[in-house]
C-alpha atoms as a PDB file:
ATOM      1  CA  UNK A   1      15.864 159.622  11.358  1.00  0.00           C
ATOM      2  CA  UNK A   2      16.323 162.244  13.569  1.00  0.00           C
ATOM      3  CA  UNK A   3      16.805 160.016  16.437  1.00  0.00           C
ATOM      4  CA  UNK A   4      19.777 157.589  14.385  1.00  0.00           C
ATOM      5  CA  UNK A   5      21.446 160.875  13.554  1.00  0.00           C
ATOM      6  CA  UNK A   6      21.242 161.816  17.492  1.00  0.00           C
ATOM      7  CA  UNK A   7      22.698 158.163  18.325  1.00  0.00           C
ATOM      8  CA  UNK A   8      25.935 158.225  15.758  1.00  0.00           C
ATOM      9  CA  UNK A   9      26.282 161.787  17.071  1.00  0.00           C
ATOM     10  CA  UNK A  10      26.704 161.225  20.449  1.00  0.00           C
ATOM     11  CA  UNK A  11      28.508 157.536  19.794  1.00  0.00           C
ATOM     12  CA  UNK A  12      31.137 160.425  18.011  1.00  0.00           C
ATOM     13  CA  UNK A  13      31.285 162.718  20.778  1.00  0.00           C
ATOM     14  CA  UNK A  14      31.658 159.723  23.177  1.00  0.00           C
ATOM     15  CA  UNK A  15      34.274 157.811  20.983  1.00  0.00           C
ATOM     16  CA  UNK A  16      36.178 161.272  21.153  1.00  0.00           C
ATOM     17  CA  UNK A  17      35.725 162.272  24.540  1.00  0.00           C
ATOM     18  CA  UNK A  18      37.320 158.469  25.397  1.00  0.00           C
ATOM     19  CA  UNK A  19      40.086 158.501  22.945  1.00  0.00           C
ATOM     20  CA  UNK A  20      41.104 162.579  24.830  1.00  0.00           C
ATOM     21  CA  UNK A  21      40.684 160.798  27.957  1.00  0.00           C
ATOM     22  CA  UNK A  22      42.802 157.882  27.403  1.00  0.00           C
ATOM     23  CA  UNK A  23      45.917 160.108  26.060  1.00  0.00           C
ATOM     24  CA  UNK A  24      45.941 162.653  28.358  1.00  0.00           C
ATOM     25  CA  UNK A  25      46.003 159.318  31.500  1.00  0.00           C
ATOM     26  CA  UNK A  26      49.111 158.175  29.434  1.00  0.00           C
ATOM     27  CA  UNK A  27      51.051 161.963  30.581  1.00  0.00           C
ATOM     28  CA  UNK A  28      52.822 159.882  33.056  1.00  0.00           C
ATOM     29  CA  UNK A  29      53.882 157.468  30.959  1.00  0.00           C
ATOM     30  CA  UNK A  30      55.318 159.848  28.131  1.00  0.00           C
ATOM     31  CA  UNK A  31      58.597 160.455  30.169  1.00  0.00           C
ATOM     32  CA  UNK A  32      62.511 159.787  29.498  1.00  0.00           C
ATOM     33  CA  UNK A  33      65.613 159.914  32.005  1.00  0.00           C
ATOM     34  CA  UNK A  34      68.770 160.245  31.158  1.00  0.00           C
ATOM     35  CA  UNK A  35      71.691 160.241  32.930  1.00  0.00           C
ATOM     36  CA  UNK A  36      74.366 162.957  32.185  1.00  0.00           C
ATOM     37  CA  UNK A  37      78.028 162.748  33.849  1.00  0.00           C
ATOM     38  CA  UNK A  38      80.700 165.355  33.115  1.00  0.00           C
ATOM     39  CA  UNK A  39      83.986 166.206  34.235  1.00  0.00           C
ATOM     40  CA  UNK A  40      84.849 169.239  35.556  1.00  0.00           C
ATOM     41  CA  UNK A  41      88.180 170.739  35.629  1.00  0.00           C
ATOM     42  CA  UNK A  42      89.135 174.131  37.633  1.00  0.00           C
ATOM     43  CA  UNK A  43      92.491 175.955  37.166  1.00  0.00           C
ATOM     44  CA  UNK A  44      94.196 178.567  39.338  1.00  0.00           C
ATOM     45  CA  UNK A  45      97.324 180.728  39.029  1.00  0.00           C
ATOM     46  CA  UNK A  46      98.641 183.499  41.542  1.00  0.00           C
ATOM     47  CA  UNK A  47     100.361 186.040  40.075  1.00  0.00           C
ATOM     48  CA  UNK A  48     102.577 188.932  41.098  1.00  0.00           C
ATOM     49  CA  UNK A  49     102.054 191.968  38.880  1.00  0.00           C
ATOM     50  CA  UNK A  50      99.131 190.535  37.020  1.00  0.00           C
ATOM     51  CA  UNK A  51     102.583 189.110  35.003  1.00  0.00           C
ATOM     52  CA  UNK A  52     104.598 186.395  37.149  1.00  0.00           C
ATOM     53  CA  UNK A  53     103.216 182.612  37.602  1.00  0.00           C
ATOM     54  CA  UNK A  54     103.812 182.084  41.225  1.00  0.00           C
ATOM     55  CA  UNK A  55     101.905 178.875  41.387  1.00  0.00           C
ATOM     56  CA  UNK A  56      99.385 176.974  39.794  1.00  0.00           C
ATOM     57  CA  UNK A  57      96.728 174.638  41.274  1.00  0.00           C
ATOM     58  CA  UNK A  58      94.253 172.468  39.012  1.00  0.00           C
ATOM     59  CA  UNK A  59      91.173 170.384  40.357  1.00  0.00           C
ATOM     60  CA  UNK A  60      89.600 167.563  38.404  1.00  0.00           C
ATOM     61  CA  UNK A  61      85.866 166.096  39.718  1.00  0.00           C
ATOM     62  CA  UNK A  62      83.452 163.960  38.146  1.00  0.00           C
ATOM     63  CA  UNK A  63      79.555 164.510  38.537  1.00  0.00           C
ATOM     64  CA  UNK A  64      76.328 163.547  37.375  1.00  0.00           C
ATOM     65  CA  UNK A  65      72.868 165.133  36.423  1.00  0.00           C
ATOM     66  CA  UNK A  66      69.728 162.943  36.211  1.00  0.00           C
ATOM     67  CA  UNK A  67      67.157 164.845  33.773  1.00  0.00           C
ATOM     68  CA  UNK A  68      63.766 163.252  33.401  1.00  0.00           C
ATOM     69  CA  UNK A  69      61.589 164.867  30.455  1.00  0.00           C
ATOM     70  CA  UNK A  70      58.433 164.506  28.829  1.00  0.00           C
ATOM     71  CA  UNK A  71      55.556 165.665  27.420  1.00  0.00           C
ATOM     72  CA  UNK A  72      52.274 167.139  29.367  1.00  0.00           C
ATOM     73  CA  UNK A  73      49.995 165.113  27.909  1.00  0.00           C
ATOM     74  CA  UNK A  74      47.449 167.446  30.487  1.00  0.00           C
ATOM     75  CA  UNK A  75      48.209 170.567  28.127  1.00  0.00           C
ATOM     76  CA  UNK A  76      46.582 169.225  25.050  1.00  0.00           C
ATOM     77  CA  UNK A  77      43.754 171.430  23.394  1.00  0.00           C
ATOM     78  CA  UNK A  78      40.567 170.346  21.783  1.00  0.00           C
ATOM     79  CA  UNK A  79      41.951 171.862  18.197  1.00  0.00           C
ATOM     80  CA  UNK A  80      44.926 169.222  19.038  1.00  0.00           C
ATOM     81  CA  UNK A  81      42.976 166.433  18.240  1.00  0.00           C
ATOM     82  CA  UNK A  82      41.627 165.763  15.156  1.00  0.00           C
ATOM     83  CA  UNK A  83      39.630 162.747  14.422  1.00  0.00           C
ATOM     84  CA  UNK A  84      38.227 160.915  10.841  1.00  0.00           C
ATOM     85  CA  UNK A  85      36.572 157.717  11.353  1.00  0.00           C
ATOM     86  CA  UNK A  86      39.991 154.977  11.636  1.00  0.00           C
ATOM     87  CA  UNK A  87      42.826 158.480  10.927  1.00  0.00           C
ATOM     88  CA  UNK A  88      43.585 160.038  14.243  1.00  0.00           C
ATOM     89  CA  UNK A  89      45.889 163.308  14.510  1.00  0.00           C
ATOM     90  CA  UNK A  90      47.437 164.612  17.362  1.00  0.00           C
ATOM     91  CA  UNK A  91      49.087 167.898  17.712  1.00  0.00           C
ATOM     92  CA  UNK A  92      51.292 167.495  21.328  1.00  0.00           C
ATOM     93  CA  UNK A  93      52.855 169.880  23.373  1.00  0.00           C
ATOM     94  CA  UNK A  94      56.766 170.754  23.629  1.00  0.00           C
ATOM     95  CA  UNK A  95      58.784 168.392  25.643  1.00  0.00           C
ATOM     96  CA  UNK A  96      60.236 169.664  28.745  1.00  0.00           C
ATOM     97  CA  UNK A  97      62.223 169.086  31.716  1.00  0.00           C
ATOM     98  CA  UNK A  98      59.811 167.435  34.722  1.00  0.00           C
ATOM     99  CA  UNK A  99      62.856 166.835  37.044  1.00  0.00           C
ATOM    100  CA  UNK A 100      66.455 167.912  37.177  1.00  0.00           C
ATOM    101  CA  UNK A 101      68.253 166.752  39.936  1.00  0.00           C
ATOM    102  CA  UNK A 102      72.106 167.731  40.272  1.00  0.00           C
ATOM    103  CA  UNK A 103      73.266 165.957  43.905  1.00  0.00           C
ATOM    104  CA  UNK A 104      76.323 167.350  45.166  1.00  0.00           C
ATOM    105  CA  UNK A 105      77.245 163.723  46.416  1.00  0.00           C
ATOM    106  CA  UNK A 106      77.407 162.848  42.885  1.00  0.00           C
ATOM    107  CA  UNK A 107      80.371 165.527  42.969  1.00  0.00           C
ATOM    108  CA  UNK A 108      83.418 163.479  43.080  1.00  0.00           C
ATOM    109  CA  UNK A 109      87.086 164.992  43.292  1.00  0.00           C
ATOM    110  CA  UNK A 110      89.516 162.829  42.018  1.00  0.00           C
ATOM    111  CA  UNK A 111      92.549 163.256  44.173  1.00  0.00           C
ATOM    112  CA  UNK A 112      95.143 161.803  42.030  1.00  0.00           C
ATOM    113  CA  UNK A 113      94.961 164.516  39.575  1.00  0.00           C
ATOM    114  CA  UNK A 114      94.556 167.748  42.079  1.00  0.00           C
ATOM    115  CA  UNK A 115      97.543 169.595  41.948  1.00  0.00           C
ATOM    116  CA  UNK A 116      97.835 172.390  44.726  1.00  0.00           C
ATOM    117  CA  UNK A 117     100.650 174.554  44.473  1.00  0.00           C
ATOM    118  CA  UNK A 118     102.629 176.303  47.475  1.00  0.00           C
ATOM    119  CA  UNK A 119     101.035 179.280  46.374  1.00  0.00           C
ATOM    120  CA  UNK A 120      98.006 178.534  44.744  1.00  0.00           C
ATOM    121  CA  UNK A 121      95.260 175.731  46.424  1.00  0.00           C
ATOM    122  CA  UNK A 122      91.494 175.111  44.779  1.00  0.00           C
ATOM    123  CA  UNK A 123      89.916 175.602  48.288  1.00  0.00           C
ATOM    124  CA  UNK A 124      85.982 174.653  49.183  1.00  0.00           C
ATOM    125  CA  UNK A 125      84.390 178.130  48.009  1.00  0.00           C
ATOM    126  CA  UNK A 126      86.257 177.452  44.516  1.00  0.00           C
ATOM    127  CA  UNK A 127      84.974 174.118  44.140  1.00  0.00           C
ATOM    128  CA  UNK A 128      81.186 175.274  45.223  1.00  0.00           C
ATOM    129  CA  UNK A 129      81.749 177.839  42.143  1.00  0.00           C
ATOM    130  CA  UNK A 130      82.816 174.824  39.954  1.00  0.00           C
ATOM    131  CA  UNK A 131      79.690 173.147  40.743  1.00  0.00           C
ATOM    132  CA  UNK A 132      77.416 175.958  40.616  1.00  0.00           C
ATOM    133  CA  UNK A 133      78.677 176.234  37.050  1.00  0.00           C
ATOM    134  CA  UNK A 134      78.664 173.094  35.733  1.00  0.00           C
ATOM    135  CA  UNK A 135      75.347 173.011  36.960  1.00  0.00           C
ATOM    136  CA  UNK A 136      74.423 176.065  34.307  1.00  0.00           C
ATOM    137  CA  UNK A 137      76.234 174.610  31.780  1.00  0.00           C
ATOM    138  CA  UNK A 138      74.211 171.114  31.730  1.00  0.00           C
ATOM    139  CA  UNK A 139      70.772 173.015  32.053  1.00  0.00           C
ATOM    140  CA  UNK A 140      71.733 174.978  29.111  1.00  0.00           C
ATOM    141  CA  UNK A 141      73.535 172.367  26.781  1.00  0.00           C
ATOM    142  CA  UNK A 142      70.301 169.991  28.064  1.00  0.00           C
ATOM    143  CA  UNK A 143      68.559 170.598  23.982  1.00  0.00           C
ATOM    144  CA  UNK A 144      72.125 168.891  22.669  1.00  0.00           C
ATOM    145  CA  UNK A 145      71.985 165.970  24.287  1.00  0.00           C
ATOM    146  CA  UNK A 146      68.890 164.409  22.282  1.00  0.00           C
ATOM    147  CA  UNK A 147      66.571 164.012  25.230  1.00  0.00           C
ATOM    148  CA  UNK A 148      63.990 165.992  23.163  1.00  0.00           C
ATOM    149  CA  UNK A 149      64.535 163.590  19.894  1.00  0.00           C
ATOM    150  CA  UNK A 150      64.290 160.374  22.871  1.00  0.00           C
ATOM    151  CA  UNK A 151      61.496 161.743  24.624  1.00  0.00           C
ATOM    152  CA  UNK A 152      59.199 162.507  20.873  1.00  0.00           C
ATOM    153  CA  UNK A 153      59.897 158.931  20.306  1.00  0.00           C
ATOM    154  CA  UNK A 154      58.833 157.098  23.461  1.00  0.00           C
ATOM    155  CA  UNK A 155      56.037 159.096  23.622  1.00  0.00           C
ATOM    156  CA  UNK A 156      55.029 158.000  19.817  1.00  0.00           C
ATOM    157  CA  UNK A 157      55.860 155.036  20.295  1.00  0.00           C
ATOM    158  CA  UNK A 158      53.644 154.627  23.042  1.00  0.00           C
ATOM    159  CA  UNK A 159      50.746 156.568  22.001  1.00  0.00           C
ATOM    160  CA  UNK A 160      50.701 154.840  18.541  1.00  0.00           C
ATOM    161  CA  UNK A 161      50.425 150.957  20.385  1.00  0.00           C
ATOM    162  CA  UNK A 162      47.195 152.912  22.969  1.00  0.00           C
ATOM    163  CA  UNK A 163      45.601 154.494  19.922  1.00  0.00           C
ATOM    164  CA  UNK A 164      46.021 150.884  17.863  1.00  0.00           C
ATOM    165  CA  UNK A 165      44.417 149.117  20.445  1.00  0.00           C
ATOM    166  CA  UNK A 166      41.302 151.814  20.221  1.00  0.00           C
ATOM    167  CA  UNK A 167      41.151 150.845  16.778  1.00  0.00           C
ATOM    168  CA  UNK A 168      43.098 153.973  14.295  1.00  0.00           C
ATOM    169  CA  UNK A 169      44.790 152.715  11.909  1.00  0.00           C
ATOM    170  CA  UNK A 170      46.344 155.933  10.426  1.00  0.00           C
ATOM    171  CA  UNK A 171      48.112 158.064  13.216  1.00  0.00           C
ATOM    172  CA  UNK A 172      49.719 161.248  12.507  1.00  0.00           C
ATOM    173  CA  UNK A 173      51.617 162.712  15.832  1.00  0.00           C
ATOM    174  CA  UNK A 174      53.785 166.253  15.463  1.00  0.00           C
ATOM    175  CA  UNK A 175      54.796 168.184  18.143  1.00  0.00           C
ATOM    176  CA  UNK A 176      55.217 171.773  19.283  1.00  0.00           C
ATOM    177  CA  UNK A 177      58.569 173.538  19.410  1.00  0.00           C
ATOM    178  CA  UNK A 178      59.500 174.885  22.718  1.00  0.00           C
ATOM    179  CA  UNK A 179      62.154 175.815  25.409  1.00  0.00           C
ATOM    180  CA  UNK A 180      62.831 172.202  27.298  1.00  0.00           C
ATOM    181  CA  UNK A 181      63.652 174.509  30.185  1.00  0.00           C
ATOM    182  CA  UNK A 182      64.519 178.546  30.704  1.00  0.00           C
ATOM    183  CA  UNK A 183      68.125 178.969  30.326  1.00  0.00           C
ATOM    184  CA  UNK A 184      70.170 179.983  33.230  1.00  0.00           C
ATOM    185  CA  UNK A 185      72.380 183.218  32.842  1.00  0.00           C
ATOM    186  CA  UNK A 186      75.040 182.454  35.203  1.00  0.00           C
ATOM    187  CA  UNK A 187      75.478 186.438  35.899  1.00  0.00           C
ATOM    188  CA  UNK A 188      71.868 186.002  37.415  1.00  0.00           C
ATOM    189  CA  UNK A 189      72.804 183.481  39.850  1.00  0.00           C
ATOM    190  CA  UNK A 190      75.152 185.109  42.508  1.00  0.00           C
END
């Protein structure tokens, strides 16, 4: 007797110890991208006195942020998991940012609608400072955009079709809450 209860015991532990091994491989595979373009439009006015308009110039670009999220599958704890015969229930970690990549060739001024003004021009340093903003403001608008709602369901999507094909037929799959990356105080950038 002792021996059967040894043999379902360790069939358990193994059965568990696979199932933990085969979600936390999939961490690669629980990943979005999304693409994010935004215009970005810079004014400037020179003025005598702090009063008179002497000239305005405005500046119009287009650019384009590729964000690729997911879900460290690596971060999962043993009190994540919890297993009953076919019910499976997994606890996952927050979804954050893996990859944020903000090309300045993606930074495209669109010369029909820059308007430079005898007295007022949108020179290089001005349009670095655009750049450097809109940069801030896509990093800290990035919870808006529903890359966190797109990334949960890949990522249940896929885990439910893995853990089917291990045999659960009841899976339960929540997820933490957490910062998808540290916002950026643009008066700590200078």
């Amino acid at each position: 007797m002792a021996i059967l209860c040894s043999t379902l015991l360790t069939s358990c532990q193994d059965k568990r110890y696979f199932t933990v091994s085969k979600v936390k491989d999939a961490a690669k595979l629980a990943t979005s991208e999304t693409i994010i373009d935004k215009i970005v439009i810079g004014n400037e006015e020179k003025k005598i006195l702090r009063i008179i308009t002497i000239g305005r110039a405005r500046f119009v670009c287009y650019t384009q942020a590729v964000v690729k999220a997911g879900i460290d599958l690596k971060k999962i704890e043993e009190n994540d998991i919890s297993i009953k015969g076919k019910q499976i229930s997994l606890h996952l970690p927050s979804v954050e940012v893996i990859n944020f990549s903000y090309p300045f060739d993606k930074f495209k001024v669109d010369r029909v609608l820059q308007d430079d003004d005898l007295f007022a021009k949108i020179d290089v340093k001005d349009m670095e400072e655009l750049f450097r903003q809109s940069e801030i403001d896509i990093r800290n608008l990035l919870p808006y955009t529903g890359i966190i709602e797109a990334t949960e369901q890949k990522t249940t999507q896929m885990l439910e079709m893995l853990l089917r094909t291990l045999g659960y037929k009841e899976i339960y799959i929540t997820y933490r809450k957490g910062p998808l990356m540290p916002k950026i105080n643009p008066k700590e950038i200078q």
